[in-house]
PDB file of N, CA and C in Angstrom:
ATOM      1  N   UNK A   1     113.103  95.858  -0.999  1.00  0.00           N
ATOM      2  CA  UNK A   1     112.155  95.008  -1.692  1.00  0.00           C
ATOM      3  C   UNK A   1     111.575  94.011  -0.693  1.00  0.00           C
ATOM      4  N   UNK A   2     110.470  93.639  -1.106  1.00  0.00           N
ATOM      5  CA  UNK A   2     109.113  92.788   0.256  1.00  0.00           C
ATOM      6  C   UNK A   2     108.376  91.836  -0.562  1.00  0.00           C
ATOM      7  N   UNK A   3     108.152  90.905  -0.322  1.00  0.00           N
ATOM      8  CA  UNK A   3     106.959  90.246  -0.617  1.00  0.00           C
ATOM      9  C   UNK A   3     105.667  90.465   0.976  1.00  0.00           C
ATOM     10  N   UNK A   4     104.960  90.702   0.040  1.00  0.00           N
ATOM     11  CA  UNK A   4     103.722  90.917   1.289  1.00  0.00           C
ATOM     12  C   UNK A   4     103.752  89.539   2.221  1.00  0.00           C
ATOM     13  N   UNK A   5     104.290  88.595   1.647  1.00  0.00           N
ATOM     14  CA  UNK A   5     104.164  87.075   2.994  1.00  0.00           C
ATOM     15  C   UNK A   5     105.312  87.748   4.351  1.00  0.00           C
ATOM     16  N   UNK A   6     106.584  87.825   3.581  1.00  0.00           N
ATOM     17  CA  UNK A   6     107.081  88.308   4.333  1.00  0.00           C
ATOM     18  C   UNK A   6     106.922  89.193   5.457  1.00  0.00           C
ATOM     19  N   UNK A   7     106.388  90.628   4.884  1.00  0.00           N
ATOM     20  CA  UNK A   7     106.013  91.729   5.942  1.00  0.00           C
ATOM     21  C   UNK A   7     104.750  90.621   6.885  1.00  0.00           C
ATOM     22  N   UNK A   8     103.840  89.555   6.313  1.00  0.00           N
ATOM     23  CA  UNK A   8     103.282  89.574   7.580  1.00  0.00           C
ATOM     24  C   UNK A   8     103.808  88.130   8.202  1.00  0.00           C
ATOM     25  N   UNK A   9     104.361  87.424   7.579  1.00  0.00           N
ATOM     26  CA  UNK A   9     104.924  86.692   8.526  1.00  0.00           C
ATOM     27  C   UNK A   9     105.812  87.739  10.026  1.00  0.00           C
ATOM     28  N   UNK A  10     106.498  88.488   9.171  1.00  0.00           N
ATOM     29  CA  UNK A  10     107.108  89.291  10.816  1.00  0.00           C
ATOM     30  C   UNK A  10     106.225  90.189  11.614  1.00  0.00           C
ATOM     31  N   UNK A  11     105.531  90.650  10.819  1.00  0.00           N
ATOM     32  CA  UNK A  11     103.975  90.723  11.793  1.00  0.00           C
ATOM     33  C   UNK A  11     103.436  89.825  12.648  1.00  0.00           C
ATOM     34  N   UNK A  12     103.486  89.106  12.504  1.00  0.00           N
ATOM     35  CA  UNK A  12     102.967  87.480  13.516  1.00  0.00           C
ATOM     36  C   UNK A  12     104.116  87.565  14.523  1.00  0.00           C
ATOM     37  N   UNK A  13     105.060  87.000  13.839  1.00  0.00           N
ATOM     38  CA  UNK A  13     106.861  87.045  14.704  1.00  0.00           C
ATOM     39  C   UNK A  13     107.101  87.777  15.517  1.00  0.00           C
ATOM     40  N   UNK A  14     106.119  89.469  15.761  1.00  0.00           N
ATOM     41  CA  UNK A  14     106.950  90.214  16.262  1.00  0.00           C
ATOM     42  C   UNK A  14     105.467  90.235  17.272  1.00  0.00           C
ATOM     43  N   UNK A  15     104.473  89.363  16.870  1.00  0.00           N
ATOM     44  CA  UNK A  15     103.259  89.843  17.904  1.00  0.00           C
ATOM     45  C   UNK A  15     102.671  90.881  17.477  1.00  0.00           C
ATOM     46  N   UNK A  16     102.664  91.856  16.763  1.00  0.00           N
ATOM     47  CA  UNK A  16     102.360  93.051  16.401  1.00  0.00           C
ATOM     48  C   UNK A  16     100.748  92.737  16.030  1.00  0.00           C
ATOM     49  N   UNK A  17     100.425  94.241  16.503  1.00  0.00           N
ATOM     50  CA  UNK A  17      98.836  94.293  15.826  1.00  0.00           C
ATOM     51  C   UNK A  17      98.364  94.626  15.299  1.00  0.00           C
ATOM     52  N   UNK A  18      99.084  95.620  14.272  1.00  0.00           N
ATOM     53  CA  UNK A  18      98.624  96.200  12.483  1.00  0.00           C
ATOM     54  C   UNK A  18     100.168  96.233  11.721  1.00  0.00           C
ATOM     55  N   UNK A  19      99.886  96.046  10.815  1.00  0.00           N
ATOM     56  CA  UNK A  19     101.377  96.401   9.778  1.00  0.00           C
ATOM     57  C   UNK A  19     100.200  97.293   8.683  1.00  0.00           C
ATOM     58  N   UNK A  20     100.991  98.496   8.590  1.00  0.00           N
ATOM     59  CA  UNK A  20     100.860  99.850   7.629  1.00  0.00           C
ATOM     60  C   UNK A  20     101.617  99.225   6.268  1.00  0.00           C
ATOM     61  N   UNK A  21     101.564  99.559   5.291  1.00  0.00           N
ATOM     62  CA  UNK A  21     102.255  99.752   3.802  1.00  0.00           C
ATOM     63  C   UNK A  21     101.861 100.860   3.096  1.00  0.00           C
ATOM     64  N   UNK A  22     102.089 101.842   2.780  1.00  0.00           N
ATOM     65  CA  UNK A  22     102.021 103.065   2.157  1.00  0.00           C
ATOM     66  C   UNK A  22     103.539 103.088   1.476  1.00  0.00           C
ATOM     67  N   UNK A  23     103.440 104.029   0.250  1.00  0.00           N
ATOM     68  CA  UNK A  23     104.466 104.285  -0.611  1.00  0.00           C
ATOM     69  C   UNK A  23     105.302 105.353  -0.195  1.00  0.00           C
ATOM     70  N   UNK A  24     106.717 105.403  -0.049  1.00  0.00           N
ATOM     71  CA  UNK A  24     107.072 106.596   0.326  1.00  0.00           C
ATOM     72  C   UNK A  24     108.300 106.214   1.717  1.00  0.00           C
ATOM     73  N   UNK A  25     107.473 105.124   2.211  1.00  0.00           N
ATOM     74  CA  UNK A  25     107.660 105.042   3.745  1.00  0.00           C
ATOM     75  C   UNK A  25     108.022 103.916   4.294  1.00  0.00           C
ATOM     76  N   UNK A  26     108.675 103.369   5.070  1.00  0.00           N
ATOM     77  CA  UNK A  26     109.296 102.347   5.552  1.00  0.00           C
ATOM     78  C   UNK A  26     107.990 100.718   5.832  1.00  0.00           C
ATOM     79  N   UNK A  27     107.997  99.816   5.627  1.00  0.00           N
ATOM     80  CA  UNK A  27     106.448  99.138   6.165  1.00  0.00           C
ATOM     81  C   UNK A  27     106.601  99.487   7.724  1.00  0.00           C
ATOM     82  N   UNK A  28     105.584  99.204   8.508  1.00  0.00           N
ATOM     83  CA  UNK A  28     105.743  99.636   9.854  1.00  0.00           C
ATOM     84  C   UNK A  28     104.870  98.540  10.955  1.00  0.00           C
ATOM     85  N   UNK A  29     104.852  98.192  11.954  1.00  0.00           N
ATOM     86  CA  UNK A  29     104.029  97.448  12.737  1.00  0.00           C
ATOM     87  C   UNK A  29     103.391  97.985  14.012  1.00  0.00           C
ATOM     88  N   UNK A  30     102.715  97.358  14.139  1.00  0.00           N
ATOM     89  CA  UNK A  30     102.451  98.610  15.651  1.00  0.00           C
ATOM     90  C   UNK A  30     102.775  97.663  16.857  1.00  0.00           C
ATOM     91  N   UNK A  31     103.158  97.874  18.138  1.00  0.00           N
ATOM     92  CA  UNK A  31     103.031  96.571  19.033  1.00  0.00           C
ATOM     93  C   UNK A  31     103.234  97.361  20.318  1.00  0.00           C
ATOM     94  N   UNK A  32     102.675  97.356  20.889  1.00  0.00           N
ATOM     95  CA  UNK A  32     101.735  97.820  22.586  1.00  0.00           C
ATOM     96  C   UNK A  32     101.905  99.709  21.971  1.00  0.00           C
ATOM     97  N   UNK A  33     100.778  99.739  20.860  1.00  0.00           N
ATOM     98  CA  UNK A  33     100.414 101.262  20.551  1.00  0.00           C
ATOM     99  C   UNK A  33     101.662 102.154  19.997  1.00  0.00           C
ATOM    100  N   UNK A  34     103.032 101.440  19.875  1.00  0.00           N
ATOM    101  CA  UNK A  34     103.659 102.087  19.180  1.00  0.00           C
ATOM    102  C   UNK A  34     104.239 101.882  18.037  1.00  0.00           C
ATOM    103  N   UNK A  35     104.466 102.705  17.055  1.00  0.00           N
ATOM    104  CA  UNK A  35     104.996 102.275  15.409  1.00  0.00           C
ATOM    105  C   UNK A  35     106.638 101.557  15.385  1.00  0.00           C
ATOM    106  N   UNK A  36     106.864 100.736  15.016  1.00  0.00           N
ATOM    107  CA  UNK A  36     108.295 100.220  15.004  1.00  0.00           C
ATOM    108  C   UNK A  36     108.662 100.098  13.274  1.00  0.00           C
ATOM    109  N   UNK A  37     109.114 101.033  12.498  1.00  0.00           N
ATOM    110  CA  UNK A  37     109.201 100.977  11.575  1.00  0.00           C
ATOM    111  C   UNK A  37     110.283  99.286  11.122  1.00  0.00           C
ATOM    112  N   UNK A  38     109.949  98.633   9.739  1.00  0.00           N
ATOM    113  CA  UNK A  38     110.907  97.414   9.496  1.00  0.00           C
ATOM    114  C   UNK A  38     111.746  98.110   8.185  1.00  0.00           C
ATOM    115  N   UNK A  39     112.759  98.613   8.921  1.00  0.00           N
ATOM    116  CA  UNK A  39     113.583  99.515   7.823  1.00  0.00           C
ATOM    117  C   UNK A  39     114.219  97.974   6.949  1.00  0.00           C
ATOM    118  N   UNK A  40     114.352  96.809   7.517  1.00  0.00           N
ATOM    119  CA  UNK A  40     114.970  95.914   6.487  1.00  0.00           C
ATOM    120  C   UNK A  40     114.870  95.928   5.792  1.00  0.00           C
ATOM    121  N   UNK A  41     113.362  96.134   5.292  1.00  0.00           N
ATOM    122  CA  UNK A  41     112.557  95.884   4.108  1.00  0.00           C
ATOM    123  C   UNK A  41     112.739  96.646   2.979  1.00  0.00           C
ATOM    124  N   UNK A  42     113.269  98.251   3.434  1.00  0.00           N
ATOM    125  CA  UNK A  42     113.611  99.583   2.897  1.00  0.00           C
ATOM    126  C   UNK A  42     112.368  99.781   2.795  1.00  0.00           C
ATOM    127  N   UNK A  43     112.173 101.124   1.852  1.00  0.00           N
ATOM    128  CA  UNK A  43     110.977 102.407   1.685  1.00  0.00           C
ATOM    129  C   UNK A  43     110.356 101.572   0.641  1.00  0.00           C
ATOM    130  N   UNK A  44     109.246 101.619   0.749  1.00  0.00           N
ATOM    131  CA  UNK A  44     108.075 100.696   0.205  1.00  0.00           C
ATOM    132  C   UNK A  44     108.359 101.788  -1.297  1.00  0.00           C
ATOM    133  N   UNK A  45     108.139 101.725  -2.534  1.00  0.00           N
ATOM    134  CA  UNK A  45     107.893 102.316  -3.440  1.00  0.00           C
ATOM    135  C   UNK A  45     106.076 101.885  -3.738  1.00  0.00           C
ATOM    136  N   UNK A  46     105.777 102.986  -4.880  1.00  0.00           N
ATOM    137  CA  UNK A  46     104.935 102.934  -5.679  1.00  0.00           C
ATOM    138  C   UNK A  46     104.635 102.109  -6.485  1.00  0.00           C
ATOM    139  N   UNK A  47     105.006 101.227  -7.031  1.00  0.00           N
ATOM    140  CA  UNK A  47     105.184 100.515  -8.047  1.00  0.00           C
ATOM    141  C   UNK A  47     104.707  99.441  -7.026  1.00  0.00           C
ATOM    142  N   UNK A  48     105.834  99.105  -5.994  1.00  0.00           N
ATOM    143  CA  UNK A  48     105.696  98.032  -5.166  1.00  0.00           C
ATOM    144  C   UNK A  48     104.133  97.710  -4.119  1.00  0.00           C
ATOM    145  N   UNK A  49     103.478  99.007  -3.899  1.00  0.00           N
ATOM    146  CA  UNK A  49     101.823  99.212  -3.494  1.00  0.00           C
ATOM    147  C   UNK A  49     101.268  99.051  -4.316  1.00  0.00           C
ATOM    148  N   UNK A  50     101.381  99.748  -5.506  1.00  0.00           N
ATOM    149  CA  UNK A  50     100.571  98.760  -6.752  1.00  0.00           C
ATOM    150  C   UNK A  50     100.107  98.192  -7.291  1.00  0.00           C
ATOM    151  N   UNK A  51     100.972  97.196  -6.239  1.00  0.00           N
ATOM    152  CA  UNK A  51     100.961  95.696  -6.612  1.00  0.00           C
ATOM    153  C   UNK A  51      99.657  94.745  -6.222  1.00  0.00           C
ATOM    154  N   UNK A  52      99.696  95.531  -4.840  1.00  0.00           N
ATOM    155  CA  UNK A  52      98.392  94.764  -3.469  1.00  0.00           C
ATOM    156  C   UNK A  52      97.516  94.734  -4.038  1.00  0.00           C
ATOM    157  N   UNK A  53      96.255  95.440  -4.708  1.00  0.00           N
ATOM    158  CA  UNK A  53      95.371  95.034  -5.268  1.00  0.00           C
ATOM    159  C   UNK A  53      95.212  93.376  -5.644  1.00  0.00           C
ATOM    160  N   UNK A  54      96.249  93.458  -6.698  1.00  0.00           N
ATOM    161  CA  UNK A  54      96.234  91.829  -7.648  1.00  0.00           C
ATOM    162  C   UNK A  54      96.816  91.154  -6.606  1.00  0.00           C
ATOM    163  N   UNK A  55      97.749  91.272  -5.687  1.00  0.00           N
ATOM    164  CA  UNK A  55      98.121  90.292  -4.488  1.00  0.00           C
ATOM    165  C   UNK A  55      96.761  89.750  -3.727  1.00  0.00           C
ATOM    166  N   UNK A  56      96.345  90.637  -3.702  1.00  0.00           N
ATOM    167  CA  UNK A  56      95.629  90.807  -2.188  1.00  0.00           C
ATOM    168  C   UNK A  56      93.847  90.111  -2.378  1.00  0.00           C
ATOM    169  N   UNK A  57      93.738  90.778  -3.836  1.00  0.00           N
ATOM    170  CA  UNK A  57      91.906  90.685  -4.101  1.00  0.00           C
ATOM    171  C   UNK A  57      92.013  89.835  -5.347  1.00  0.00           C
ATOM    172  N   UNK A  58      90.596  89.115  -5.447  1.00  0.00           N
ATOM    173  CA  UNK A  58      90.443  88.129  -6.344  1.00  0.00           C
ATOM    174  C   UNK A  58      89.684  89.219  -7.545  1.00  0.00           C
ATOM    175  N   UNK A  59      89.369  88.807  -8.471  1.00  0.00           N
ATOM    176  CA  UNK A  59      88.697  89.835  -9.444  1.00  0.00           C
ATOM    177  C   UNK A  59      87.720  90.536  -9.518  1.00  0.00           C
ATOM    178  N   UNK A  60      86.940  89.780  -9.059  1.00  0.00           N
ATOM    179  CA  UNK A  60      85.665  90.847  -8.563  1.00  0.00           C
ATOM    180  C   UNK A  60      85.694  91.772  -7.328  1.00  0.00           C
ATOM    181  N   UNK A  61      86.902  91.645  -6.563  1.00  0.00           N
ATOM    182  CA  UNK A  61      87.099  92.576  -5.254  1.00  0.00           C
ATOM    183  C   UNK A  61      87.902  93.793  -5.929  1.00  0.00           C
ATOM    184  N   UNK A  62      88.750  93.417  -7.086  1.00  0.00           N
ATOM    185  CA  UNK A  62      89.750  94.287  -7.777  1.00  0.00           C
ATOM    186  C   UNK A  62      88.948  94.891  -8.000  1.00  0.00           C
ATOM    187  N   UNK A  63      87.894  94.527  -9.059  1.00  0.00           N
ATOM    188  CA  UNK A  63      87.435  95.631  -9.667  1.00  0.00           C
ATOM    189  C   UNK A  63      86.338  96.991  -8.841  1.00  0.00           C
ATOM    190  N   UNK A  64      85.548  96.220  -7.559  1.00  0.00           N
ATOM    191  CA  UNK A  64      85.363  96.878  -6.334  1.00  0.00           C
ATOM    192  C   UNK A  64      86.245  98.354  -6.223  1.00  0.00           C
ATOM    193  N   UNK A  65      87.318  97.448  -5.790  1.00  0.00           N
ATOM    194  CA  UNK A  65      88.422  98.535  -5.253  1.00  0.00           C
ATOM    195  C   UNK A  65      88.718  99.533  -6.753  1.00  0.00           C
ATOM    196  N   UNK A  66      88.921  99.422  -7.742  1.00  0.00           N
ATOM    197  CA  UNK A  66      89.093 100.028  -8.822  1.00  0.00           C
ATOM    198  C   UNK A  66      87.918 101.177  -8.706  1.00  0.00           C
ATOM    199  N   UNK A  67      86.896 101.022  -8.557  1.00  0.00           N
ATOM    200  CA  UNK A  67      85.667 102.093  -8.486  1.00  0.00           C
ATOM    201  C   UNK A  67      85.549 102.643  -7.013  1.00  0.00           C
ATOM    202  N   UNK A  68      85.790 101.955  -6.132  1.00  0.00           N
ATOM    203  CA  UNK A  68      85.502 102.674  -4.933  1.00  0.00           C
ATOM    204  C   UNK A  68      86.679 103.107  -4.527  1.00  0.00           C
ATOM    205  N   UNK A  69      87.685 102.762  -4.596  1.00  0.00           N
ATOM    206  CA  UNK A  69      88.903 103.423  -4.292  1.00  0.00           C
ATOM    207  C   UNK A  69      89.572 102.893  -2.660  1.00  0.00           C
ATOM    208  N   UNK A  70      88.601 102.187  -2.238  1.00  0.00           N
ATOM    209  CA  UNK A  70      88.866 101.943  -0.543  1.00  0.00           C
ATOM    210  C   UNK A  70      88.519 100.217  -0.779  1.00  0.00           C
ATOM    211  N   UNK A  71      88.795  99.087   0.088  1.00  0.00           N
ATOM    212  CA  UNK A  71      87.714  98.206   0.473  1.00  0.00           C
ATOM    213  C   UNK A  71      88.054  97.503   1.991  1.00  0.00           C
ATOM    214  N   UNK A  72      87.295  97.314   2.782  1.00  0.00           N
ATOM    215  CA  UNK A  72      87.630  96.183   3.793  1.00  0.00           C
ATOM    216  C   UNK A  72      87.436  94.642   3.866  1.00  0.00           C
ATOM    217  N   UNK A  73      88.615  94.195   3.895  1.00  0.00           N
ATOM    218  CA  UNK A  73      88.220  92.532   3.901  1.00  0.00           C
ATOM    219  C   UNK A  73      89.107  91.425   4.597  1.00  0.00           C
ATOM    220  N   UNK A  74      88.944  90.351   4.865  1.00  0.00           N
ATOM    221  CA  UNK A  74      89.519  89.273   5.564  1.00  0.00           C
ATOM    222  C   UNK A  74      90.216  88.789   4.752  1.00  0.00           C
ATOM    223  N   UNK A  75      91.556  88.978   5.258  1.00  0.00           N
ATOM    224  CA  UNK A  75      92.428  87.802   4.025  1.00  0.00           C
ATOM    225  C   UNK A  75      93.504  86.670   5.203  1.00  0.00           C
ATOM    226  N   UNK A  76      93.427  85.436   4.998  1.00  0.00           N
ATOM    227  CA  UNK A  76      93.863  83.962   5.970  1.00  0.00           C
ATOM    228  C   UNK A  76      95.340  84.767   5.005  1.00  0.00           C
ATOM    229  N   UNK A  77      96.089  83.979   6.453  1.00  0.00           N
ATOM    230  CA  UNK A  77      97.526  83.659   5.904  1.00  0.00           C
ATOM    231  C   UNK A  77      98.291  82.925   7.033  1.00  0.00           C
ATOM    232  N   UNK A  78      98.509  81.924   6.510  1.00  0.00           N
ATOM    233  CA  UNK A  78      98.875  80.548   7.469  1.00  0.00           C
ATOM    234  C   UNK A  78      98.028  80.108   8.362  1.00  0.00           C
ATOM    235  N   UNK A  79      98.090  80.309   9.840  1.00  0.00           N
ATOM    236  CA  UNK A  79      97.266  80.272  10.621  1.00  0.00           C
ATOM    237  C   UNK A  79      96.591  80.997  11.379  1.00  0.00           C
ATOM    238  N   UNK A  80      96.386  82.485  10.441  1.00  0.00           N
ATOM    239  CA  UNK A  80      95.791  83.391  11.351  1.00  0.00           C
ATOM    240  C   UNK A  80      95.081  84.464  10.017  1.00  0.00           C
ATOM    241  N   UNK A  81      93.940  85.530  10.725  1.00  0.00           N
ATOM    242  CA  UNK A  81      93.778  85.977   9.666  1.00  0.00           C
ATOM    243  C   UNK A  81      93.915  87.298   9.815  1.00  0.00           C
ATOM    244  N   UNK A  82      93.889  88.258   8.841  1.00  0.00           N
ATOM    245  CA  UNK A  82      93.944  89.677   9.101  1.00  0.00           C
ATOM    246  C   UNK A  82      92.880  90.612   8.511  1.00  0.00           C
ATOM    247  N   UNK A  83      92.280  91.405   9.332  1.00  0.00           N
ATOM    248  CA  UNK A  83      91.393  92.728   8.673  1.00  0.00           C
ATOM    249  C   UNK A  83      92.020  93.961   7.498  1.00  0.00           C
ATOM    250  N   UNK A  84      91.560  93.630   6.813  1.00  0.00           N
ATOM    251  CA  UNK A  84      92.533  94.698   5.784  1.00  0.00           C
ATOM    252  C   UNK A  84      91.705  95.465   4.995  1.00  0.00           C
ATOM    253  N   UNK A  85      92.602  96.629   5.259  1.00  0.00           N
ATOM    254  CA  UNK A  85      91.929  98.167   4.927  1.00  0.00           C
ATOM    255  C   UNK A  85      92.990  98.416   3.730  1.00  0.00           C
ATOM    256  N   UNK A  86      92.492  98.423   2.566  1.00  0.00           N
ATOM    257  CA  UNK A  86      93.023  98.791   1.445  1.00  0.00           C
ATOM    258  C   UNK A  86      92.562  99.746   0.557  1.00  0.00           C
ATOM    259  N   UNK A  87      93.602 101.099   0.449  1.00  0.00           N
ATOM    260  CA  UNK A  87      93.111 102.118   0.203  1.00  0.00           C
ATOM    261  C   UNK A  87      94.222 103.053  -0.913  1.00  0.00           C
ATOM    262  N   UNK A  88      93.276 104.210  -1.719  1.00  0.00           N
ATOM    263  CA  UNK A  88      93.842 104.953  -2.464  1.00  0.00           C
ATOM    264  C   UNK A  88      94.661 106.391  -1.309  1.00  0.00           C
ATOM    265  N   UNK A  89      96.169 106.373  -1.447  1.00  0.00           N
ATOM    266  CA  UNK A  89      97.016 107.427  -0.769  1.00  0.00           C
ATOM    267  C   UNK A  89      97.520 108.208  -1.851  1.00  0.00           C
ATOM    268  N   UNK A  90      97.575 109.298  -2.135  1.00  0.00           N
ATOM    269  CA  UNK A  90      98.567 110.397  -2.952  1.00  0.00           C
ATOM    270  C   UNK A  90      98.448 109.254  -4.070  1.00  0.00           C
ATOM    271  N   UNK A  91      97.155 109.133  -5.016  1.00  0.00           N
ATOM    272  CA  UNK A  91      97.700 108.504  -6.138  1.00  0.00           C
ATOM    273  C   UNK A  91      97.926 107.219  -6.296  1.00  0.00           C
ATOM    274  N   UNK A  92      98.136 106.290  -4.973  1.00  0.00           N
ATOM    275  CA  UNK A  92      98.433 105.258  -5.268  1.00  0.00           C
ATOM    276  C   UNK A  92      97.763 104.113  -4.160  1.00  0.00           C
ATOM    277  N   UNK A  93      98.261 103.126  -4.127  1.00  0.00           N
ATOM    278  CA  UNK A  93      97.736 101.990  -2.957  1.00  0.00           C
ATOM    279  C   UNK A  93      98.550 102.085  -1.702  1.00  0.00           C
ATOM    280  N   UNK A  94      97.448 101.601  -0.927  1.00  0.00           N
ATOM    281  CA  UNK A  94      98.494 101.532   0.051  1.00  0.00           C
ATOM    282  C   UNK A  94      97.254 100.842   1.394  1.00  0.00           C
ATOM    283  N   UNK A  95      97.827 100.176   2.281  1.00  0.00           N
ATOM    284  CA  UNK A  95      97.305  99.153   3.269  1.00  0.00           C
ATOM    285  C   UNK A  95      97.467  99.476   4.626  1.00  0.00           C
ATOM    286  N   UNK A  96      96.309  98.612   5.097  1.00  0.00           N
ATOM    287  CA  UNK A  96      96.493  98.539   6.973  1.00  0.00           C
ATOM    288  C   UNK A  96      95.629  97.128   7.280  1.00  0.00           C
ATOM    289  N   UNK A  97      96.882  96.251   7.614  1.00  0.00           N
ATOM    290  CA  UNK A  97      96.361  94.753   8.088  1.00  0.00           C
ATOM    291  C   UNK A  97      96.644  94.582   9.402  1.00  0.00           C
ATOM    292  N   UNK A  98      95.582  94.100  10.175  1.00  0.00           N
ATOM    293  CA  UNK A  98      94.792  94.002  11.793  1.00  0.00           C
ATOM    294  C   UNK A  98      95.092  92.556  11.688  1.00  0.00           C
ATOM    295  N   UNK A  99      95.960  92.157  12.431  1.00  0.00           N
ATOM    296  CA  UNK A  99      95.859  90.924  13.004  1.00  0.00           C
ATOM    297  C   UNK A  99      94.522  90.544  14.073  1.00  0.00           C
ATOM    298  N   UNK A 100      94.176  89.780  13.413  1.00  0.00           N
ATOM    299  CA  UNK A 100      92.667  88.951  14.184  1.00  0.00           C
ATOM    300  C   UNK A 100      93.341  87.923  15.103  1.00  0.00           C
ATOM    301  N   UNK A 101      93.184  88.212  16.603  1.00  0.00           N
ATOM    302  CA  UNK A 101      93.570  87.119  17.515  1.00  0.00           C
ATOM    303  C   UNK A 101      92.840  85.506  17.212  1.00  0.00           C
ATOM    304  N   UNK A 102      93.260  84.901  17.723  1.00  0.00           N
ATOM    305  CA  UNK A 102      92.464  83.157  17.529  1.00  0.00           C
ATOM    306  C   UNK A 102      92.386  82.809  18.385  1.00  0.00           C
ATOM    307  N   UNK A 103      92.933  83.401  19.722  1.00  0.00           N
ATOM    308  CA  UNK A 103      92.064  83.373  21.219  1.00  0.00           C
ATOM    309  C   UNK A 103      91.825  84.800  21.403  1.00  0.00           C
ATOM    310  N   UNK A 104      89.924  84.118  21.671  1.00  0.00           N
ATOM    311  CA  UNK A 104      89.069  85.215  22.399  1.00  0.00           C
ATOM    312  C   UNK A 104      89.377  85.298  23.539  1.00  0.00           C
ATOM    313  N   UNK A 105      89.715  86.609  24.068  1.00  0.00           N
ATOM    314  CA  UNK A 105      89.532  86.851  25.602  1.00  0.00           C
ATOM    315  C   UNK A 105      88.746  86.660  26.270  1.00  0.00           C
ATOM    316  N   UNK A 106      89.113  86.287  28.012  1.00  0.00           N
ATOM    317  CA  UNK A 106      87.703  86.884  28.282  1.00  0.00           C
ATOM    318  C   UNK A 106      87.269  88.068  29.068  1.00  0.00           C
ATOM    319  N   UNK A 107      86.097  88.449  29.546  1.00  0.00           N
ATOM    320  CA  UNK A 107      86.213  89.813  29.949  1.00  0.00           C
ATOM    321  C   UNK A 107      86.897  90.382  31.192  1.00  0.00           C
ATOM    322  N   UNK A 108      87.393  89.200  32.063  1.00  0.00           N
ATOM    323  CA  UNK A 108      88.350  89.444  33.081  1.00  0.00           C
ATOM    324  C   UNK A 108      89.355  89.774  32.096  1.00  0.00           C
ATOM    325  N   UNK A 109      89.770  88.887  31.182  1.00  0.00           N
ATOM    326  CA  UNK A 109      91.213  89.187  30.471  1.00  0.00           C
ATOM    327  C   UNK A 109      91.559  90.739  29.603  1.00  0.00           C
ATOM    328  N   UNK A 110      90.347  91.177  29.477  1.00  0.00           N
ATOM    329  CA  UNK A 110      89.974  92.365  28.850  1.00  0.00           C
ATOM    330  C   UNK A 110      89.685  93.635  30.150  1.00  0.00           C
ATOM    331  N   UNK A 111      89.703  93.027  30.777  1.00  0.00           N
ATOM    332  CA  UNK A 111      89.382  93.950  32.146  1.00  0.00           C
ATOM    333  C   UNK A 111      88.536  95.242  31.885  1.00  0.00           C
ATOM    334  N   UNK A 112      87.456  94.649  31.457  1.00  0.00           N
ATOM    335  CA  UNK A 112      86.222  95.513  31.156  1.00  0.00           C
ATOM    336  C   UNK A 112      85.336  95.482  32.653  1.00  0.00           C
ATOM    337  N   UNK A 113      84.864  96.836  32.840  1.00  0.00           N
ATOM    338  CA  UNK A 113      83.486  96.900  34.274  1.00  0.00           C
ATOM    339  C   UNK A 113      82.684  95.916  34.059  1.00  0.00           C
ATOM    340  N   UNK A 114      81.829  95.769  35.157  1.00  0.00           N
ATOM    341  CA  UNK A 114      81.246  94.578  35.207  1.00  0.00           C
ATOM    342  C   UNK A 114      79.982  94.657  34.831  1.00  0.00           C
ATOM    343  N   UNK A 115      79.842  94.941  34.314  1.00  0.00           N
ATOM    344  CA  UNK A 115      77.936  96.161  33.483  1.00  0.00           C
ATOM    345  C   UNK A 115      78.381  95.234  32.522  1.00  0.00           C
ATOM    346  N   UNK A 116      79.229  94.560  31.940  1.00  0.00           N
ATOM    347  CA  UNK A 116      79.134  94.044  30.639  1.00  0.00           C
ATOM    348  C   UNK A 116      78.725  92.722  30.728  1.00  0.00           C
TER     349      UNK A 116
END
């Protein structure tokens, strides 16, 4: 069992740069491109994805997501915010939140060619 603060507070904690939630499956984080499943949490159920909609969206985004089945949006939590992809899986809900950095790089730090 999870409260969504939780999964992303240790998202922040762990540095990570997406946390997954799908039903079925452990929550998961990603951090330098690889999945680190948070078995603490145990296997996310159905019931418990469900839920994100009314967590996650105010009423007029619910009902969005109710007809379109997908939506993307910015949701703050503490001091940082996240990109979130909230979507219909096998039947049910299920998520992918992008931690948004709050320092911009710069393009040395990004080590992009110099054409940019």
């Amino acid at each position: 069992m999870f409260t969504i603060q939780s999964l992303l507070k240790e998202t922040i904690n762990r540095n990570a740069s997406d946390l997954h939630v799908i039903a079925g499956y452990y929550p998961s984080v990603r951090i330098n491109n690889r999945l680190l499943y948070l078995r603490e949490f145990g296997i996310t159920t159905a019931q418990e994805t469900s839920e994100l909609p009314k967590l996650l969206l105010d009423e007029n985004q619910n009902q969005l997501f109710n007809e379109n089945k997908e939506m993307d949006f910015s949701y703050p939590f503490e001091q940082v915010r996240f990109r979130v992809n909230l979507y219909n899986s096998n039947n049910t809900c299920a998520a992918s939140f992008r931690l948004i950095p709050s320092l911009i790089r710069t393009i040395q730090e990004l080590k992009l060619p110099d054409i940019f």
